[in-house]
N, C-alpha and C. Protein backbone atom coordinates (compact mmCIF):
# COMPACT_ATOMS: atom_id res chain seq x y z
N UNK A 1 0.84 -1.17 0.00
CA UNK A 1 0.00 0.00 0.00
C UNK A 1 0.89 1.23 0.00
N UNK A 2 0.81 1.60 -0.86
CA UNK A 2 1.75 3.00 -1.05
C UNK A 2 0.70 4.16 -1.26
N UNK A 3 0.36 5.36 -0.08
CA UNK A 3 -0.72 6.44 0.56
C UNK A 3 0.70 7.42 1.01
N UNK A 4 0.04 8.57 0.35
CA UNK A 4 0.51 9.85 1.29
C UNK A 4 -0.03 10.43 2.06
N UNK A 5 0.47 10.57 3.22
CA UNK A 5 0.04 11.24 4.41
C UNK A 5 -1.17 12.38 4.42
N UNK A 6 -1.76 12.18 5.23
CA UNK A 6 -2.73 13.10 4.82
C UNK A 6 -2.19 14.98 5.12
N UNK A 7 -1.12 14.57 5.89
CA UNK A 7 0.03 15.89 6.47
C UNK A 7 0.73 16.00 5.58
N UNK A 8 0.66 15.32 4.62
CA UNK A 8 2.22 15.42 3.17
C UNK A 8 1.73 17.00 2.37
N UNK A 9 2.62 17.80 2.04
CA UNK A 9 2.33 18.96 1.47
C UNK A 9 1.87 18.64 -0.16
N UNK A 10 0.81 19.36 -0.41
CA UNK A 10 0.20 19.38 -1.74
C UNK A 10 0.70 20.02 -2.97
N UNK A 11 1.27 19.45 -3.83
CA UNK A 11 2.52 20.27 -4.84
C UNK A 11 1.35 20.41 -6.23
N UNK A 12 1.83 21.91 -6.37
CA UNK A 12 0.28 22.29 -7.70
C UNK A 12 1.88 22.86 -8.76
N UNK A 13 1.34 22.64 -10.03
CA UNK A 13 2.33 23.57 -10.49
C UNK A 13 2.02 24.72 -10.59
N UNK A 14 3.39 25.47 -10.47
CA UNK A 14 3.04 26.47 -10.64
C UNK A 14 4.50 27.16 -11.76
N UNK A 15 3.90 28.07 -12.69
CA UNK A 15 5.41 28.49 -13.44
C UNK A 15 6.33 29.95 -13.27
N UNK A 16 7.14 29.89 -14.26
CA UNK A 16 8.01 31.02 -13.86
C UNK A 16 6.73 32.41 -13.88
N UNK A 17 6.22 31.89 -14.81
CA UNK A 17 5.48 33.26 -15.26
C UNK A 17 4.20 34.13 -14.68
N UNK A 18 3.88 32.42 -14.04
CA UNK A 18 2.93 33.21 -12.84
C UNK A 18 3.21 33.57 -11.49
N UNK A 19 4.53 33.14 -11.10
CA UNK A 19 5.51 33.82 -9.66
C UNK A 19 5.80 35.20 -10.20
N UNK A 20 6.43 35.47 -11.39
CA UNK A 20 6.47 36.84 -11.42
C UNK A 20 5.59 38.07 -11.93
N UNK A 21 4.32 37.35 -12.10
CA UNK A 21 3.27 37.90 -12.32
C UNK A 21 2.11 38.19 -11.33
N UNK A 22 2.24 37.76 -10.11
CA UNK A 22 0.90 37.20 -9.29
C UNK A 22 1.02 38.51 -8.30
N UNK A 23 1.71 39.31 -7.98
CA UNK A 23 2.27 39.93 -6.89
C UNK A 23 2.47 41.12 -6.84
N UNK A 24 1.63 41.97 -5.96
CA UNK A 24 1.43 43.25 -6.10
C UNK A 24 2.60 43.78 -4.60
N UNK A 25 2.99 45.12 -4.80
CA UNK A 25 4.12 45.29 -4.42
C UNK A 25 3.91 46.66 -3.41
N UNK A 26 3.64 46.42 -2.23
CA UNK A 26 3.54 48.00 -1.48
C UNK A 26 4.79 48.38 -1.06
N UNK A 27 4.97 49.82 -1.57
CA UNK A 27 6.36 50.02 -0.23
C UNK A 27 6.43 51.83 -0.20
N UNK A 28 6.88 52.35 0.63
CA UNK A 28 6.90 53.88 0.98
C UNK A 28 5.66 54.19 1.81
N UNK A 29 5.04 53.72 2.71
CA UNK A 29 4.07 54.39 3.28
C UNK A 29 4.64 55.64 4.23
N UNK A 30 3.13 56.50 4.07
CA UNK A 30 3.02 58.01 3.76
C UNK A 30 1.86 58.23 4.87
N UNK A 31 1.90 58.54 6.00
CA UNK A 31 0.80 59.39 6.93
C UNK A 31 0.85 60.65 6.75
N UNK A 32 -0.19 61.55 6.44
CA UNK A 32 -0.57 62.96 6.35
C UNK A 32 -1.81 62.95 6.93
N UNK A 33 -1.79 64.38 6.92
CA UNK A 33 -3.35 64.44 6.97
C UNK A 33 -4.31 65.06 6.10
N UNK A 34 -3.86 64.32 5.37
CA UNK A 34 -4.28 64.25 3.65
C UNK A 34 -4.70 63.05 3.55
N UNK A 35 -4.14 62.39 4.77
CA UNK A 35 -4.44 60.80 4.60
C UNK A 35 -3.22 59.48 4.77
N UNK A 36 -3.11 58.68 4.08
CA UNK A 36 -2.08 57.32 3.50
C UNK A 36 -1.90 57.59 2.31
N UNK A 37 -0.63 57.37 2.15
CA UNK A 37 -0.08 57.39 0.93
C UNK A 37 0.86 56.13 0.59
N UNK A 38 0.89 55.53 -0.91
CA UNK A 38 1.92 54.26 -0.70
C UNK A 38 2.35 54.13 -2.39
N UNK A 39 3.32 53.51 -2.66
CA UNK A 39 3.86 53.23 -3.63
C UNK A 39 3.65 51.79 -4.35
N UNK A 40 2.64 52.14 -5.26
CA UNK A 40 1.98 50.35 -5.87
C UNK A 40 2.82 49.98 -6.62
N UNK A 41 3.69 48.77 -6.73
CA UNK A 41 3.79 48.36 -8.26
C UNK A 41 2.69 47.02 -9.02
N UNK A 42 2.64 47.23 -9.59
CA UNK A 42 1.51 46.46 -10.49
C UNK A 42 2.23 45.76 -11.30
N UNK A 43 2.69 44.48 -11.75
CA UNK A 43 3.08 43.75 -11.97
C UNK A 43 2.60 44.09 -13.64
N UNK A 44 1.34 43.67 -14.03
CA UNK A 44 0.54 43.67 -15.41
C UNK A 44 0.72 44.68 -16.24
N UNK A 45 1.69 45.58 -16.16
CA UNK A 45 1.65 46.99 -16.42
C UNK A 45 3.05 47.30 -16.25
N UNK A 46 3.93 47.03 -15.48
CA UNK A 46 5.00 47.39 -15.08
C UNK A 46 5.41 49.12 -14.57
N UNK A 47 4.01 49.44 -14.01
CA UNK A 47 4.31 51.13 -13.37
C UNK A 47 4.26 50.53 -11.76
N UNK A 48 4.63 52.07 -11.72
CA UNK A 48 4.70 52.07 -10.19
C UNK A 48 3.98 53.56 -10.06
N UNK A 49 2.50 53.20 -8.88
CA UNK A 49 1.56 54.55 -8.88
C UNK A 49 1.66 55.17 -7.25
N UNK A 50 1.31 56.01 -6.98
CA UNK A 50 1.13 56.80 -5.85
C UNK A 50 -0.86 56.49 -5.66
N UNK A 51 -0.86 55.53 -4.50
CA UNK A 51 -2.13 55.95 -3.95
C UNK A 51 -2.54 56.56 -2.93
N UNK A 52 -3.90 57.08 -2.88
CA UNK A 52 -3.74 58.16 -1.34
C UNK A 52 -5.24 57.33 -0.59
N UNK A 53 -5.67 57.04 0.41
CA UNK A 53 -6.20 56.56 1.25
C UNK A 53 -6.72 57.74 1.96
N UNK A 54 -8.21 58.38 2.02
CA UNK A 54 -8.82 59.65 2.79
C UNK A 54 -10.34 58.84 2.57
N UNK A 55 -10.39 59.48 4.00
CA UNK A 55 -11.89 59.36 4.84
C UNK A 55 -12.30 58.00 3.75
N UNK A 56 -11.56 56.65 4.07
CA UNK A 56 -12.10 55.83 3.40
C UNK A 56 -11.98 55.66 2.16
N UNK A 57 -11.75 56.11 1.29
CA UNK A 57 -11.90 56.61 -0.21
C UNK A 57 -10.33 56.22 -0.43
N UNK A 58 -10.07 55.19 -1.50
CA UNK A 58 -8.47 54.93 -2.04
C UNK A 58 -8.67 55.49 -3.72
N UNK A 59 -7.74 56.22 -3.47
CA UNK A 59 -7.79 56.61 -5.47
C UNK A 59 -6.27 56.76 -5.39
N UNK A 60 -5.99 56.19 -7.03
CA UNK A 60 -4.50 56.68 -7.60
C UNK A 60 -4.33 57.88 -8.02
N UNK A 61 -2.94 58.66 -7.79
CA UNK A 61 -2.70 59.62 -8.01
C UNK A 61 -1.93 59.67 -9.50
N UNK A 62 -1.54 59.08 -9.38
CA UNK A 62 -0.15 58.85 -10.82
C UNK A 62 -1.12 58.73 -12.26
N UNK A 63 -0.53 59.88 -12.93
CA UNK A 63 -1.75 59.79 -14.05
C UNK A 63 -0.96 58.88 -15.25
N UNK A 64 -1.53 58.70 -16.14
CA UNK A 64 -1.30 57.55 -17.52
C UNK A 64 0.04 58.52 -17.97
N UNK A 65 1.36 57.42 -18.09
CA UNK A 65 2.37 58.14 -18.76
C UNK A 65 3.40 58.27 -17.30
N UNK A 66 3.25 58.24 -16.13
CA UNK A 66 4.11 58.24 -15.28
C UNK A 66 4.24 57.08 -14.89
N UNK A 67 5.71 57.06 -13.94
CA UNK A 67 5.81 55.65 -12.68
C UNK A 67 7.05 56.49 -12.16
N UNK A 68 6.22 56.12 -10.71
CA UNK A 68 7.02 56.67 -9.75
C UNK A 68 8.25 55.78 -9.22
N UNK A 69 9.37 55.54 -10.11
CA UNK A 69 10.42 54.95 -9.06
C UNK A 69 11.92 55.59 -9.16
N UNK A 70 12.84 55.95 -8.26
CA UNK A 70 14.21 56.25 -8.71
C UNK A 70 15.00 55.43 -8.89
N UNK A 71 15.78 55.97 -9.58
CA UNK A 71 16.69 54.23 -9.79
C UNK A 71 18.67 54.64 -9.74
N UNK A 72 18.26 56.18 -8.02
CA UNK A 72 19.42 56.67 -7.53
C UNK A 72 20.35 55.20 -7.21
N UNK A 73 22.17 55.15 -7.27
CA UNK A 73 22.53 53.86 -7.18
C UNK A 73 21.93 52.64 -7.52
N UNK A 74 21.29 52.73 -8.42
CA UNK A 74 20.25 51.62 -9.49
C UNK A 74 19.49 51.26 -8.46
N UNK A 75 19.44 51.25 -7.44
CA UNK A 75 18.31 50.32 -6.72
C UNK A 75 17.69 51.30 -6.10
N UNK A 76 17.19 52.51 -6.45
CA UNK A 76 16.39 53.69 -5.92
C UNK A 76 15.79 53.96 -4.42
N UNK A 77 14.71 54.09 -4.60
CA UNK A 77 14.09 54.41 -3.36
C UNK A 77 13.85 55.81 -2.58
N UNK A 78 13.06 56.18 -2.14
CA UNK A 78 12.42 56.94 -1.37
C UNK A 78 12.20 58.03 -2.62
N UNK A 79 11.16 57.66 -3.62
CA UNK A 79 10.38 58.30 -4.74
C UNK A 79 9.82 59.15 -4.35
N UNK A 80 8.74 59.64 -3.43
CA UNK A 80 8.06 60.33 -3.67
C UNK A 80 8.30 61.02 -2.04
N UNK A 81 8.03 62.22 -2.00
CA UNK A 81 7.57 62.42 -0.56
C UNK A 81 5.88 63.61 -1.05
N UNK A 82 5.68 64.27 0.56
CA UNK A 82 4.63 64.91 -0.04
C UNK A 82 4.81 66.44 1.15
N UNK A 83 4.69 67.48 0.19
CA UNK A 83 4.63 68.99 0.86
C UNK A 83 2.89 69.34 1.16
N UNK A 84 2.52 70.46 1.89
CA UNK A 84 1.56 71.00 2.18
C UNK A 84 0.78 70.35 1.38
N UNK A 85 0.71 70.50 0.23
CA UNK A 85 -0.24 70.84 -0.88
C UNK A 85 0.21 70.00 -2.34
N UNK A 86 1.03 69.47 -1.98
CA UNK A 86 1.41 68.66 -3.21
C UNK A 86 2.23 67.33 -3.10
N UNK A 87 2.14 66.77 -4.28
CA UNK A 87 2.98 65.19 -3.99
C UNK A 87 4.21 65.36 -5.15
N UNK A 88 5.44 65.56 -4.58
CA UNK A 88 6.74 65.54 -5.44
C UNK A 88 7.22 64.16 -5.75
N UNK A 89 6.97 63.92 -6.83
CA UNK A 89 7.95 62.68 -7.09
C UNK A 89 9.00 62.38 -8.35
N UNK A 90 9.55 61.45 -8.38
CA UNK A 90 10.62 60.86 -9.09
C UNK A 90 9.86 59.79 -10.50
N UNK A 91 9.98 60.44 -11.96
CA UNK A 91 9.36 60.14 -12.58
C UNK A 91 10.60 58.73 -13.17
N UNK A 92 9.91 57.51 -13.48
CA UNK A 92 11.03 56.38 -13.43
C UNK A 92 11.58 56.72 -14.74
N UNK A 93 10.81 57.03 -16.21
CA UNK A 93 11.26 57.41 -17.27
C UNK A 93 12.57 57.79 -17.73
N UNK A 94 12.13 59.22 -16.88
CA UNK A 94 13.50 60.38 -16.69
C UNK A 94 14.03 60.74 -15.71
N UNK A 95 13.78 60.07 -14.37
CA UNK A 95 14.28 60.47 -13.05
C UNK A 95 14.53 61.81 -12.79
N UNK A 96 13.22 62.29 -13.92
CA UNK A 96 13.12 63.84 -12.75
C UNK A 96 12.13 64.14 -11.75
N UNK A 97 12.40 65.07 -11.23
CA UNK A 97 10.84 65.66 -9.75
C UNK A 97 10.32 66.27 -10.53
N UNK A 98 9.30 65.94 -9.82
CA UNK A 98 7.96 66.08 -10.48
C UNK A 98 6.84 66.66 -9.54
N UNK A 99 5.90 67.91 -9.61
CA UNK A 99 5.21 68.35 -8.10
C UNK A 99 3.80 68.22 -9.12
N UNK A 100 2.77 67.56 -8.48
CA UNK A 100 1.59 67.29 -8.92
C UNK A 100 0.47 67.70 -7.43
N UNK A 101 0.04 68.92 -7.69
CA UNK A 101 -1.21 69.43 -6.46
C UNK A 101 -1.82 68.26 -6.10
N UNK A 102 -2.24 67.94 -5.19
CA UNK A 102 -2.84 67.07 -4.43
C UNK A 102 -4.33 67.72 -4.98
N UNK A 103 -4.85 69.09 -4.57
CA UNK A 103 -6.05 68.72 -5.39
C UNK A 103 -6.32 68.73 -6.53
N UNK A 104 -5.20 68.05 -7.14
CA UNK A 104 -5.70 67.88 -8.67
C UNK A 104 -4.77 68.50 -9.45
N UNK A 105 -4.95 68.36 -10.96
CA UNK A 105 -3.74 68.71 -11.97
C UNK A 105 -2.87 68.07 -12.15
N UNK A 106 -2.04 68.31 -13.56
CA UNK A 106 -1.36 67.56 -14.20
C UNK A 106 0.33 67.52 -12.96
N UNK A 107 0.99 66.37 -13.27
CA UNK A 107 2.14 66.94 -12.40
C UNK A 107 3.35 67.97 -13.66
N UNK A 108 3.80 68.63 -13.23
CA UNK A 108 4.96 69.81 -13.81
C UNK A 108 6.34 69.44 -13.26
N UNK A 109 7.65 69.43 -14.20
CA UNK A 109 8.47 68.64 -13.59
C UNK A 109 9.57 70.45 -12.99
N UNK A 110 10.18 69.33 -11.95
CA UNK A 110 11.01 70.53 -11.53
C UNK A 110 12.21 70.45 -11.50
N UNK A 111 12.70 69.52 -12.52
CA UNK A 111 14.52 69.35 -12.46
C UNK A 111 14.40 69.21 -13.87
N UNK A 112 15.29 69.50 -14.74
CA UNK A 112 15.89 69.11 -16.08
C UNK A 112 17.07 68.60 -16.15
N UNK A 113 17.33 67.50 -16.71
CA UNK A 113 19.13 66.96 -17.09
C UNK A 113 19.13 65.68 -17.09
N UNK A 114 20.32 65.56 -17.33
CA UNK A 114 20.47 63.86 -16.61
C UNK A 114 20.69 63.45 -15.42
N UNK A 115 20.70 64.24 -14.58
CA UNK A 115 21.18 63.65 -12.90
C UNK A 115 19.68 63.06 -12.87
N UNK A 116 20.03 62.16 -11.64
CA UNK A 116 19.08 61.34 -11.46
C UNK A 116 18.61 61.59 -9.57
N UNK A 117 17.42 61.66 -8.85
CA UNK A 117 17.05 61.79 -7.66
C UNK A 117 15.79 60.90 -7.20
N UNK A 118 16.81 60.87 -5.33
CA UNK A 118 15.96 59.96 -4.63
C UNK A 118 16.24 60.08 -3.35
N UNK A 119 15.43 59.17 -2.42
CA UNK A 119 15.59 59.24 -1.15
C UNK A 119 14.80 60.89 -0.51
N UNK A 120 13.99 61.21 -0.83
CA UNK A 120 13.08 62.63 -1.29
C UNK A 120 12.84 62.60 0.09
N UNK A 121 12.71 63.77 0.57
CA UNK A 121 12.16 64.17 1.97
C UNK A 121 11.48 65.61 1.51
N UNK A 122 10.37 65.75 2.56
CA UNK A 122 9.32 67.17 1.84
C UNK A 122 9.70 68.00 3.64
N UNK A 123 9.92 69.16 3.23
CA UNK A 123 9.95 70.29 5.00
C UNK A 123 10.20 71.46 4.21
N UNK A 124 9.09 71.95 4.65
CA UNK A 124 8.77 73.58 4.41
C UNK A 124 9.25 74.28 2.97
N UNK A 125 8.71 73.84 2.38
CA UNK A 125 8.71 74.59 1.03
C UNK A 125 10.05 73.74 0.06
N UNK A 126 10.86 72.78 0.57
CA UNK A 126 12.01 72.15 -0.37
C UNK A 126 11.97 70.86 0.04
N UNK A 127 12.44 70.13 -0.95
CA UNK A 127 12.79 68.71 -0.98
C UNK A 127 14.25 68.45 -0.67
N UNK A 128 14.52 67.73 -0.12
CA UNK A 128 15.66 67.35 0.48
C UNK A 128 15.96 66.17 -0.57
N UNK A 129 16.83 65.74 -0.94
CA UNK A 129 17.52 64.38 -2.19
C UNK A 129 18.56 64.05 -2.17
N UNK A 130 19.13 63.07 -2.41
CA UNK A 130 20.24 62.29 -3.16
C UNK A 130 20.09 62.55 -4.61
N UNK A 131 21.62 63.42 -4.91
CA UNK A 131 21.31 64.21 -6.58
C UNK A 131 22.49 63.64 -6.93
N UNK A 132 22.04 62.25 -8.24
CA UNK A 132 22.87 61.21 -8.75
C UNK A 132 23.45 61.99 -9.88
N UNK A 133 24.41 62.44 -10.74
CA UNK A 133 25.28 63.03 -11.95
C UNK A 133 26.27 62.30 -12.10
N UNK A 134 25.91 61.17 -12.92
CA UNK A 134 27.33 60.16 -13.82
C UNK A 134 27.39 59.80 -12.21
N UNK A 135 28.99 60.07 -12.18
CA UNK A 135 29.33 59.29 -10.99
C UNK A 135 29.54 60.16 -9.61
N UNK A 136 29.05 61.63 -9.66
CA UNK A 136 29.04 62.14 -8.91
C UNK A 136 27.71 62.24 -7.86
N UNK A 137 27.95 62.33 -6.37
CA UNK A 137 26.57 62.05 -5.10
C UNK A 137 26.80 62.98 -4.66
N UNK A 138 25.41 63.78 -4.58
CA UNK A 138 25.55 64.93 -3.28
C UNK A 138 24.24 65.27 -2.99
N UNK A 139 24.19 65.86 -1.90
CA UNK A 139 22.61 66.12 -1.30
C UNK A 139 22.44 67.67 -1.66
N UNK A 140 21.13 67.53 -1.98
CA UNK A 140 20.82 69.07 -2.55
C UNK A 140 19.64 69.25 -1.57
N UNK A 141 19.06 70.56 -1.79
CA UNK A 141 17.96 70.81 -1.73
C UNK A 141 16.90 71.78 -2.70
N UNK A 142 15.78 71.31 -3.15
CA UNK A 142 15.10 71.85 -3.91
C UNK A 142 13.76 72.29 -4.02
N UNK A 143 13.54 73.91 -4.54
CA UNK A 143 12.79 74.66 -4.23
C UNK A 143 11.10 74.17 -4.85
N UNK A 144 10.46 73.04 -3.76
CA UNK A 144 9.58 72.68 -4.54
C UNK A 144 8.18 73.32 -5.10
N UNK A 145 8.50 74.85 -5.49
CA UNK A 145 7.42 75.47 -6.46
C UNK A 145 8.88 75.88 -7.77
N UNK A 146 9.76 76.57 -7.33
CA UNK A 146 10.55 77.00 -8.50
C UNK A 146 11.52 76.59 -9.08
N UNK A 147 11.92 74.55 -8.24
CA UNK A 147 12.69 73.66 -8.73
C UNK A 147 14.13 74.61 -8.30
N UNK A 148 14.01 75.74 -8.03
CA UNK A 148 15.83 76.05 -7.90
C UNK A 148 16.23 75.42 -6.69
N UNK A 149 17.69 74.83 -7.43
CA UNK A 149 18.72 73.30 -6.43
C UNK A 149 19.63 74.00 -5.69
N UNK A 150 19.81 74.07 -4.28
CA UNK A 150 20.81 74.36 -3.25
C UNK A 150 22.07 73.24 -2.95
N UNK A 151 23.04 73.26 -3.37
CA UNK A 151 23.97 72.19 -2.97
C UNK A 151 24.24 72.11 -1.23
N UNK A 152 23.57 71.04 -0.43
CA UNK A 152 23.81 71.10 0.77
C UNK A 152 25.13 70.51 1.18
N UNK A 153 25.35 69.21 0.31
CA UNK A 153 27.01 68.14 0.89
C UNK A 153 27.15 67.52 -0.52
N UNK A 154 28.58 67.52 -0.84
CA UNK A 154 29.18 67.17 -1.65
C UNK A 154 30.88 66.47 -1.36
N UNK A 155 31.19 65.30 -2.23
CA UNK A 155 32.78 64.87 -1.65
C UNK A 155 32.74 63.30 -1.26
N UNK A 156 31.17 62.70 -0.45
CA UNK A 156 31.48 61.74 -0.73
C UNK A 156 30.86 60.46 -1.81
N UNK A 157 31.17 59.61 -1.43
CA UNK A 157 30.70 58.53 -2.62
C UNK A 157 29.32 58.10 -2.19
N UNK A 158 28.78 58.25 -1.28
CA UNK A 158 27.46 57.91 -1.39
C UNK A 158 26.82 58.67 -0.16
N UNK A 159 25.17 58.96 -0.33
CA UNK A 159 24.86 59.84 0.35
C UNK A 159 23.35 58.92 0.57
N UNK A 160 22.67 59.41 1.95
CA UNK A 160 21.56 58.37 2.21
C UNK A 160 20.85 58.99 3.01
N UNK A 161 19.80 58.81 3.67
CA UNK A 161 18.52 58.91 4.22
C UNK A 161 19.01 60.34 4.63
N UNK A 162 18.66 61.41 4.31
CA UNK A 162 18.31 63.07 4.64
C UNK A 162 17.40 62.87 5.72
N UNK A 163 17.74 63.65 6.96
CA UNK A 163 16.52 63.82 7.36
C UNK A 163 16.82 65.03 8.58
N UNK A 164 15.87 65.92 8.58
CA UNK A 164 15.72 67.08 9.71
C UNK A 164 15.48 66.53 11.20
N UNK A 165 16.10 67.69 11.46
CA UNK A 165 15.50 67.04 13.10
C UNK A 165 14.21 67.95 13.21
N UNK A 166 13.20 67.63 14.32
CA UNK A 166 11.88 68.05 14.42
C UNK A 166 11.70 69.59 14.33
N UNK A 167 12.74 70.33 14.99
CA UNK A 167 12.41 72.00 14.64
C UNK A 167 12.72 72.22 13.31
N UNK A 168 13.54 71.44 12.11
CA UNK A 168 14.10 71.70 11.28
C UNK A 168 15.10 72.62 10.88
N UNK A 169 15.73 72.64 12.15
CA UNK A 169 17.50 73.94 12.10
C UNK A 169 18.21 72.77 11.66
N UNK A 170 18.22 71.24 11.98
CA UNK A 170 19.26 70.73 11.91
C UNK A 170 19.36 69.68 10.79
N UNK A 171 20.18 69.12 9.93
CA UNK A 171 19.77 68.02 8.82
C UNK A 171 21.33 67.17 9.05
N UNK A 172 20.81 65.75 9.52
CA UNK A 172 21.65 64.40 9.95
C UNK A 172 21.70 63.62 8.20
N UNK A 173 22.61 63.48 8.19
CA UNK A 173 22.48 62.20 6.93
C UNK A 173 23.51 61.26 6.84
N UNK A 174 23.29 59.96 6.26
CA UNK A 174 24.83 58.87 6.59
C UNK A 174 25.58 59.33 4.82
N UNK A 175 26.55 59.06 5.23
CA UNK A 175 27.83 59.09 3.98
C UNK A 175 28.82 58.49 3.92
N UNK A 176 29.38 57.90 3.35
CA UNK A 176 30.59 57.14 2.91
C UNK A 176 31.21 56.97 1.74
N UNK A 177 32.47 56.69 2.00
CA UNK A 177 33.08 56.62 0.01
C UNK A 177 33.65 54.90 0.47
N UNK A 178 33.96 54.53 -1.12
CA UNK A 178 34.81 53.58 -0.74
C UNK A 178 36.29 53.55 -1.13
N UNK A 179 36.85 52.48 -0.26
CA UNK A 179 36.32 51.40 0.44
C UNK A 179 35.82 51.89 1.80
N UNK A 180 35.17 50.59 2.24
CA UNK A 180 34.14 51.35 3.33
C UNK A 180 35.81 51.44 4.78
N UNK A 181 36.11 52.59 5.57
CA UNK A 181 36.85 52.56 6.72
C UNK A 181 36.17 52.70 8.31
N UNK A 182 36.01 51.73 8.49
CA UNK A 182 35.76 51.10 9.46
C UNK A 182 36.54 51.62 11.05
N UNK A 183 37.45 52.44 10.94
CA UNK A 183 38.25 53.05 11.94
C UNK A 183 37.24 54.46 12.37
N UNK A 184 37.96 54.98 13.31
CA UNK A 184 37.43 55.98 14.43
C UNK A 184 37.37 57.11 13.45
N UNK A 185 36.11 57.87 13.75
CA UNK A 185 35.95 59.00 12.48
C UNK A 185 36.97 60.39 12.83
N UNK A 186 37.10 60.85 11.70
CA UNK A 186 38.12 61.74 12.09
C UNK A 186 37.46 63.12 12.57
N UNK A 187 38.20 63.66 13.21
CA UNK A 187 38.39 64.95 14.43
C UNK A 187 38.14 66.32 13.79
């Protein structure tokens, strides 16, 4: 009598094409009080949208022709943030910013070139970034109604999570070049 267990695991096939197809992708969540905000990717389509979550009500923001991802040090991240009144993001196309009113309207981009930006933080009227050029990293800041770029740090090889402290006098960020040195930081 040869029986499998009734505990034996049940094997279905399954193929390449439906593992990389089946799977919807959240990441960047966003509290305002505007609401939730999050970063979809949609597999069937290959965009990546901005949705916003208010009084119940989920609608996409990202209109036909965008996707929000950066692809700062190829593996991007922190696309979009959001100011008062608007949602700035990182168009995947052309990896430029992009400010689209929250109530509505087309988004208008606010960088031109080839540098590429990410890691986006929104405080009081500018975006804080990682501003990618060929092989040059530095943190800027940018004027998110008139796009004009402030060079905040420049020098090393990689630049990462921007972020203010709560009054916003002060801005912490990690940096390193390589190879990575592991010794006592200098004086």
């Amino acid at each position: 009598m040869n029986e499998t267990p009734a505990s034996s695991p049940r094997v279905e096939p399954f193929s390449a094409s439906q593992a990389t197809t089946a799977g919807v992708d959240f990441a960047e969540l966003q509290l305002t009080t505007h609401g939730l905000f999050w970063n979809e990717y949609r597999p069937e389509d290959g965009r990546c949208r901005i949705w916003q979550r208010h009084q119940g009500q989920a609608q996409c923001l990202t209109p036909t022709g965008f996707s929000v991802r950066s692809r700062v040090y190829e593996y991007g991240g922190g696309a979009f943030c959001l100011s008062d009144d608007a949602l700035l993001f990182v168009n995947e196309a052309d990896q430029q910013l992009y400010r689209q009113p929250l109530a509505g309207g087309a988004p208008s981009a606010l960088t031109q070139g080839t540098c590429r930006y990410g890691d986006l933080r929104c405080h009081a009227g500018q975006v804080l970034a990682v501003e990618e050029c060929a092989e040059q990293h530095q943190l800027v800041s940018i004027d998110s109604i008139t796009g004009q770029r402030r060079l905040l740090a420049a020098g090393a090889d990689f630049y990462a999570a921007p972020t203010l402290s709560p009054n916003g006098l002060r801005l912490a960020w990690i940096e390193w070049d390589r190879p990575i040195n592991l010794g006592p930081a200098p004086a």
